[in-house]
N, C-alpha and C. Protein backbone atom coordinates (compact mmCIF):
# COMPACT_ATOMS: atom_id res chain seq x y z
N UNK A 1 47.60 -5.33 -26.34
CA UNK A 1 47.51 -4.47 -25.19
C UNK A 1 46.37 -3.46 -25.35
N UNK A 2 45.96 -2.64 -26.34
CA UNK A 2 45.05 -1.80 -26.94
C UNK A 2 43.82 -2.56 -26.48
N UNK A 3 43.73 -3.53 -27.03
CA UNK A 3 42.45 -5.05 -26.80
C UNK A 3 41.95 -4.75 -25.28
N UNK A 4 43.04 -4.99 -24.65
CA UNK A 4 42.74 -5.00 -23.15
C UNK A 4 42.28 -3.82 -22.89
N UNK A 5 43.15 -2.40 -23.05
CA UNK A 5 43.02 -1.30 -22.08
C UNK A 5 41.18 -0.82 -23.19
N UNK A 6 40.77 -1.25 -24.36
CA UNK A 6 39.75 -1.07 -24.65
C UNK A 6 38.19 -1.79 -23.80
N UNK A 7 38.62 -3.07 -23.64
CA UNK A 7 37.59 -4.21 -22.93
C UNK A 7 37.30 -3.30 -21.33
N UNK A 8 38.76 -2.76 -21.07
CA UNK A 8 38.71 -2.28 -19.60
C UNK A 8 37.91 -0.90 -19.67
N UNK A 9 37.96 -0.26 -20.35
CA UNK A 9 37.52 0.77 -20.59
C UNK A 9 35.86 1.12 -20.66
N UNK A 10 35.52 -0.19 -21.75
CA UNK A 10 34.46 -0.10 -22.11
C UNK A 10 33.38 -0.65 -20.47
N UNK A 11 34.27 -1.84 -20.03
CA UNK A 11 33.29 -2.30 -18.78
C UNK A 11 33.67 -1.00 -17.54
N UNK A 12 34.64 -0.36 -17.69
CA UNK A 12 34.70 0.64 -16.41
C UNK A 12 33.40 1.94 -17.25
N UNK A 13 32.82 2.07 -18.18
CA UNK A 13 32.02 2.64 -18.88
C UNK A 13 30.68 2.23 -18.44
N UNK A 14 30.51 1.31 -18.79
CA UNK A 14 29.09 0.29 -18.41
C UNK A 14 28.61 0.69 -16.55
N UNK A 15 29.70 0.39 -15.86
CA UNK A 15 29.34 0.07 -14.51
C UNK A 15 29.39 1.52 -14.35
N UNK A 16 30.14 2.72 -14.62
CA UNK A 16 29.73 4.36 -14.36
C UNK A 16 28.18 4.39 -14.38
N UNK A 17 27.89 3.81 -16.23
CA UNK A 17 26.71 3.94 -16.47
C UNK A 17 25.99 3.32 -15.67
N UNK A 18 25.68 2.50 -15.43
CA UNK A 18 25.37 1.50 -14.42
C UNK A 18 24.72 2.20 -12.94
N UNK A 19 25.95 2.86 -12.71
CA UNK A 19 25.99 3.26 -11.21
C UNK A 19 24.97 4.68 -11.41
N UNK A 20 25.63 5.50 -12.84
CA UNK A 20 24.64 6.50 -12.97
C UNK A 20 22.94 6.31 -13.08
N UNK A 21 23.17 5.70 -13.51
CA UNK A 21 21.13 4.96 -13.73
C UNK A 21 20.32 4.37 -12.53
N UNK A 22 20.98 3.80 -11.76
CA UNK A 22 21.00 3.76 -9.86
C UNK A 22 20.74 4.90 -9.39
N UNK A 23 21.74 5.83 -9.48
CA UNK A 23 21.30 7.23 -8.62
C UNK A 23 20.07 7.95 -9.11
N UNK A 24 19.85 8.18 -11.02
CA UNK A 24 18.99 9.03 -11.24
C UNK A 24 17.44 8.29 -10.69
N UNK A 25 17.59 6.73 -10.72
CA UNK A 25 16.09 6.49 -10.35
C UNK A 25 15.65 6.31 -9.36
N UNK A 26 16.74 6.62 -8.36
CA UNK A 26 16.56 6.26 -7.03
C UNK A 26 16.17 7.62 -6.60
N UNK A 27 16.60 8.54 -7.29
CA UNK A 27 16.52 10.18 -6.83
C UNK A 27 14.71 10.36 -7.40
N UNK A 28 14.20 9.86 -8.45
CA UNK A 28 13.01 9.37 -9.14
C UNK A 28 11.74 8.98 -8.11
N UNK A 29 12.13 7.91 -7.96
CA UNK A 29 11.84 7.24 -6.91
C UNK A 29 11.59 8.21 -5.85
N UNK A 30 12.39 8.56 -4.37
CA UNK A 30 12.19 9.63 -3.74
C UNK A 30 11.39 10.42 -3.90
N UNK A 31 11.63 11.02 -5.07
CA UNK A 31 10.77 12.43 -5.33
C UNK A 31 9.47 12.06 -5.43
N UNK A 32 8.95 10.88 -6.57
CA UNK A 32 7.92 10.94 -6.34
C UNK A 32 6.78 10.53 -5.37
N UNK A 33 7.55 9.38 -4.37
CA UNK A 33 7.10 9.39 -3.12
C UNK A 33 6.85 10.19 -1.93
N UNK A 34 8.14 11.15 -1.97
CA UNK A 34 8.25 11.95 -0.91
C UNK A 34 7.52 13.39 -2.07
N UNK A 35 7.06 13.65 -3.04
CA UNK A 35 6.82 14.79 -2.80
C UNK A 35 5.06 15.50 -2.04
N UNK A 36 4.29 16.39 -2.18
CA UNK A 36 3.07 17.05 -1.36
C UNK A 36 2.17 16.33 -2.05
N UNK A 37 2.34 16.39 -3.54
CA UNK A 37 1.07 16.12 -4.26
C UNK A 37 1.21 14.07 -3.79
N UNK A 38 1.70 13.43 -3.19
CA UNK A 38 1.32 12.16 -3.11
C UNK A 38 0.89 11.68 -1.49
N UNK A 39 0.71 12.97 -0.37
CA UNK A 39 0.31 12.82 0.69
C UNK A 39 -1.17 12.08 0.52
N UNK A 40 -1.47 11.46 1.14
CA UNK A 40 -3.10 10.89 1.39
C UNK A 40 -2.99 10.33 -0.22
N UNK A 41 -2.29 9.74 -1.71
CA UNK A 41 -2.20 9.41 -2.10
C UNK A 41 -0.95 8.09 -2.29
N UNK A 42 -0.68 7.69 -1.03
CA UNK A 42 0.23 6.60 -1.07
C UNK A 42 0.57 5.32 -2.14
N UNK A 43 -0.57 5.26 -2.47
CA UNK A 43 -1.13 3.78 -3.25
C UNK A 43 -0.39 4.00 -4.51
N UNK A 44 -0.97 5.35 -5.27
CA UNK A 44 -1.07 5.84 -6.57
C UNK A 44 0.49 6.01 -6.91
N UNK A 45 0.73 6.82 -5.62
CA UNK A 45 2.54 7.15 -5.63
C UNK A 45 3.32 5.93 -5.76
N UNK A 46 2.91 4.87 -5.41
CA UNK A 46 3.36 4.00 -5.46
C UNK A 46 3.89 3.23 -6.24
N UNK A 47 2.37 2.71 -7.12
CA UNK A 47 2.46 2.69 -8.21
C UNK A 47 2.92 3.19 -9.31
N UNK A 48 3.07 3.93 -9.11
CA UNK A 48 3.63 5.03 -10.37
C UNK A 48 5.17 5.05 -10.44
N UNK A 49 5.71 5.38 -9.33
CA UNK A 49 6.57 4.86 -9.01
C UNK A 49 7.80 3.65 -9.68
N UNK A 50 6.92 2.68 -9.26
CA UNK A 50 7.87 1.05 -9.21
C UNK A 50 7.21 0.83 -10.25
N UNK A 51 6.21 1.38 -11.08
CA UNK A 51 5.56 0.09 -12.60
C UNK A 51 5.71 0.90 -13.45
N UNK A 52 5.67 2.35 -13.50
CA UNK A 52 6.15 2.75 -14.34
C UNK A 52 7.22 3.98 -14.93
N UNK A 53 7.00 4.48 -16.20
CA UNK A 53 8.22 4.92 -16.39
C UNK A 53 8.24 6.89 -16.02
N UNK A 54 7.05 6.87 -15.93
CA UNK A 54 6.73 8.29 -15.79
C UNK A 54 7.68 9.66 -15.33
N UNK A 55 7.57 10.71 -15.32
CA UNK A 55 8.78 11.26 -15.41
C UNK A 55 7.67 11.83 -13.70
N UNK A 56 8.86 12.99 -12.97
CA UNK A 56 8.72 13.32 -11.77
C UNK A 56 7.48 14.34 -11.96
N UNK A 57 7.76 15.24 -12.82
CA UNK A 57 7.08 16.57 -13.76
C UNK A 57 5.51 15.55 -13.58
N UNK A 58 5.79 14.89 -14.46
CA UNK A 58 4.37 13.98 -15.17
C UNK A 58 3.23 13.34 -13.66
N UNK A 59 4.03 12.57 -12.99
CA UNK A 59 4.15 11.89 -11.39
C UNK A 59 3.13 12.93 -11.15
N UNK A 60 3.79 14.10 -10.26
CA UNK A 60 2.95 15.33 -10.14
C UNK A 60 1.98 15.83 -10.37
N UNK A 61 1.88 15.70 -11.69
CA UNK A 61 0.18 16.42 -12.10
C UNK A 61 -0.74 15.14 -11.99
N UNK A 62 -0.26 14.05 -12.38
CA UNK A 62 -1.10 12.92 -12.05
C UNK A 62 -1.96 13.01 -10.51
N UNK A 63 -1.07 12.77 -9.53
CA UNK A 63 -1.33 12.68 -8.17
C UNK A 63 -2.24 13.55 -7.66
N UNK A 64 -1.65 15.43 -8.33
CA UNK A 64 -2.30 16.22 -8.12
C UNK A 64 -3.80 16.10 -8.69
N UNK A 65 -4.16 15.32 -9.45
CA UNK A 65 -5.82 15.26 -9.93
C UNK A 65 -6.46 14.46 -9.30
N UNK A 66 -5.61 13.31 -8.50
CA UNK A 66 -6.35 11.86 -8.00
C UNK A 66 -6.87 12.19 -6.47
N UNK A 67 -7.67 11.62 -6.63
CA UNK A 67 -9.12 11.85 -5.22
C UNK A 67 -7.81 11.15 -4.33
N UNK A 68 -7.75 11.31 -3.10
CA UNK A 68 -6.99 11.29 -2.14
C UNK A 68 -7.81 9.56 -1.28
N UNK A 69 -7.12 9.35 -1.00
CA UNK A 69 -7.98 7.77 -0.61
C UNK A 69 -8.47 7.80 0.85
N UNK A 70 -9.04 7.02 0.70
CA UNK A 70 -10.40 7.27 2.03
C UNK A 70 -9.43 6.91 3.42
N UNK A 71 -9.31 7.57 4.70
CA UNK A 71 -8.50 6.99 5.80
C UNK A 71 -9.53 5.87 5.73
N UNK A 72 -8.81 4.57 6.33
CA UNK A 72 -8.86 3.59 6.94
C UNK A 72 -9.94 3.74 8.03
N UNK A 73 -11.54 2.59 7.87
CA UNK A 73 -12.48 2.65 9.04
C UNK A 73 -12.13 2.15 9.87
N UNK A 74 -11.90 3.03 11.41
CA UNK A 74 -11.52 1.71 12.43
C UNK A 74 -12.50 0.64 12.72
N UNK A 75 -12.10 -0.32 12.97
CA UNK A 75 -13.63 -1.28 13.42
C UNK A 75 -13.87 -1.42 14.82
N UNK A 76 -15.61 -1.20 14.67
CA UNK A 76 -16.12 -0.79 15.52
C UNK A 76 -16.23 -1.61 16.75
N UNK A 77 -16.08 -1.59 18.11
CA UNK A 77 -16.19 -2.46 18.80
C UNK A 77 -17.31 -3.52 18.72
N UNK A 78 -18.16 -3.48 18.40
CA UNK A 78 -19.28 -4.23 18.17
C UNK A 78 -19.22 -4.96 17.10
N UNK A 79 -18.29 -4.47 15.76
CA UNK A 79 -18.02 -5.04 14.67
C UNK A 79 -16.70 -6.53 14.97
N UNK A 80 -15.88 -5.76 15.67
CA UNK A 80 -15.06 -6.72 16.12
C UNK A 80 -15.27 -8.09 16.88
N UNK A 81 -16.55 -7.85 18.02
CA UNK A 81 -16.97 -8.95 18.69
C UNK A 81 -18.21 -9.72 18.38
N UNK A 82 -18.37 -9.74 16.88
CA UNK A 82 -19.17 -10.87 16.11
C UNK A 82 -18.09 -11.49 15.57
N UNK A 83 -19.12 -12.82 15.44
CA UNK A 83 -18.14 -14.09 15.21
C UNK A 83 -17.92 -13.90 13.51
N UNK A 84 -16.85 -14.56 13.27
CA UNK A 84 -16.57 -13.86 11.75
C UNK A 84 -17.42 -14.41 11.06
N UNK A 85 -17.61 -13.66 9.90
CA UNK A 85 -18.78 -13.73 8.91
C UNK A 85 -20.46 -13.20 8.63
N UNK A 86 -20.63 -12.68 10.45
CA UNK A 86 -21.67 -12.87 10.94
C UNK A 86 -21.98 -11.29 10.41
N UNK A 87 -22.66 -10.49 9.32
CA UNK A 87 -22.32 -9.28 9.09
C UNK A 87 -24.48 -8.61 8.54
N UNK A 88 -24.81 -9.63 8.41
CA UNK A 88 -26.60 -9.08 8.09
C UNK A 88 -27.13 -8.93 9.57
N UNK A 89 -28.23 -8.26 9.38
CA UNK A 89 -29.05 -7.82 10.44
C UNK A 89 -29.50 -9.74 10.89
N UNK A 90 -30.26 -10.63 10.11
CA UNK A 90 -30.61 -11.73 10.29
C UNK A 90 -29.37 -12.29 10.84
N UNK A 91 -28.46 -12.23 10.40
CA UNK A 91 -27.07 -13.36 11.03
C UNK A 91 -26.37 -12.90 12.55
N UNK A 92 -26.76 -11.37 12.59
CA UNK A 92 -26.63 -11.09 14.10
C UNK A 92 -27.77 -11.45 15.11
N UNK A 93 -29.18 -11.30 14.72
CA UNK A 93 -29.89 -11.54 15.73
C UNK A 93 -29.84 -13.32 15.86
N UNK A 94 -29.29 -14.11 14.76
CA UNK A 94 -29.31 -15.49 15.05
C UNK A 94 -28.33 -15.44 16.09
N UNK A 95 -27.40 -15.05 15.57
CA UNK A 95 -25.85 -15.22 16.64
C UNK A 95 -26.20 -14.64 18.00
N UNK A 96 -27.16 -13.58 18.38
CA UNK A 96 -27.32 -13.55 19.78
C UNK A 96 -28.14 -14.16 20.29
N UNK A 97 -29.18 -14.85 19.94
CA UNK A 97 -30.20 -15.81 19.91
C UNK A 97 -29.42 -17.32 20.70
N UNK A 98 -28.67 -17.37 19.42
CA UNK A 98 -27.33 -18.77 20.13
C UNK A 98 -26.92 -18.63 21.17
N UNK A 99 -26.30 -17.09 21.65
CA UNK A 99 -25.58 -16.60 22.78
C UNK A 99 -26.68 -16.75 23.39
N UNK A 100 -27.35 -16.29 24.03
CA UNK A 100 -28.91 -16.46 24.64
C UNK A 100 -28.53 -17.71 25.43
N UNK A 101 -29.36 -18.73 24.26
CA UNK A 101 -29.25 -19.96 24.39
C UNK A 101 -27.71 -20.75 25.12
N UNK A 102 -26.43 -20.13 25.13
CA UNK A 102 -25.85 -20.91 25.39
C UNK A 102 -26.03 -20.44 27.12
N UNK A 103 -25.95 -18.76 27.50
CA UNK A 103 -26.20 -18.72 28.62
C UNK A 103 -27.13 -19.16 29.54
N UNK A 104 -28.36 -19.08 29.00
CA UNK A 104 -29.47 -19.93 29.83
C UNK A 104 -28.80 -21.28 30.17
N UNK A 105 -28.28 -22.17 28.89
CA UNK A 105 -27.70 -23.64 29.66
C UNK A 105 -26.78 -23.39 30.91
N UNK A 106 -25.95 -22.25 30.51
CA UNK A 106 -25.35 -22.35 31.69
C UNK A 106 -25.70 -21.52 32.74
N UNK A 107 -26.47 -21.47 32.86
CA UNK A 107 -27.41 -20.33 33.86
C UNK A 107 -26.99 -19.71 34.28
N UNK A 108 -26.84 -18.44 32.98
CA UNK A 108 -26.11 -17.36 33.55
C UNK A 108 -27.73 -16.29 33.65
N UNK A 109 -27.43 -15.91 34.93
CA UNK A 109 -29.03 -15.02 34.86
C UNK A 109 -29.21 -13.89 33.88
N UNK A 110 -30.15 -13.61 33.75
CA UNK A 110 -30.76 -12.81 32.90
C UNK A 110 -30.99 -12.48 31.82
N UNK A 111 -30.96 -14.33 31.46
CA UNK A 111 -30.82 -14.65 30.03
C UNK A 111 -32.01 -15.37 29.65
């Protein structure tokens, strides 16, 4: 009987522990995502985060030193309506050259 109420004991031990190690890294986690120093540093927070073991304290001063990452360029309308790939000065004036050419066949004026 001892056998048992020990086995029970020890696994109702484990899964506390268990459950405790869930909350502290999830609270981990949070913090170092949600805290100031990882605004405009998403990436880094991230990382740091989920790969490694770093403490919240540590997280912090890290973030706080890292260059903040560049916003996102929107693309430019003109960038968007070249055909993909088409990105040198030479590969655009070919590509409107083509366009040219396809409108004249179809005689579109003023081409």
């Amino acid at each position: 009987m001892a056998l048992i109420n020990r086995k029970t004991a020890l696994a109702s031990a484990r899964a506390d522990g268990h459950a405790e190690g869930v909350k502290l890294e999830r609270a981990r986690l949070s913090e170092i995502l949600g805290c100031e120093e990882a605004d405009g540093r998403k990436s880094l927070a991230t990382h740091i985060a989920f790969k490694t073991d770093m403490s919240v304290a540590d997280a912090r001063v890290a973030l706080a030193t890292a260059a903040k990452e560049a916003p996102a360029r929107p693309a430019s309308p003109f960038a968007t309506a070249l055909p993909e790939g088409v990105e040198t000065a030479e590969e655009i004036t070919a590509s409107l050259a083509n366009l040219g050419a396809i409108a004249r066949a179809a005689g579109v004026k003023g081409f």
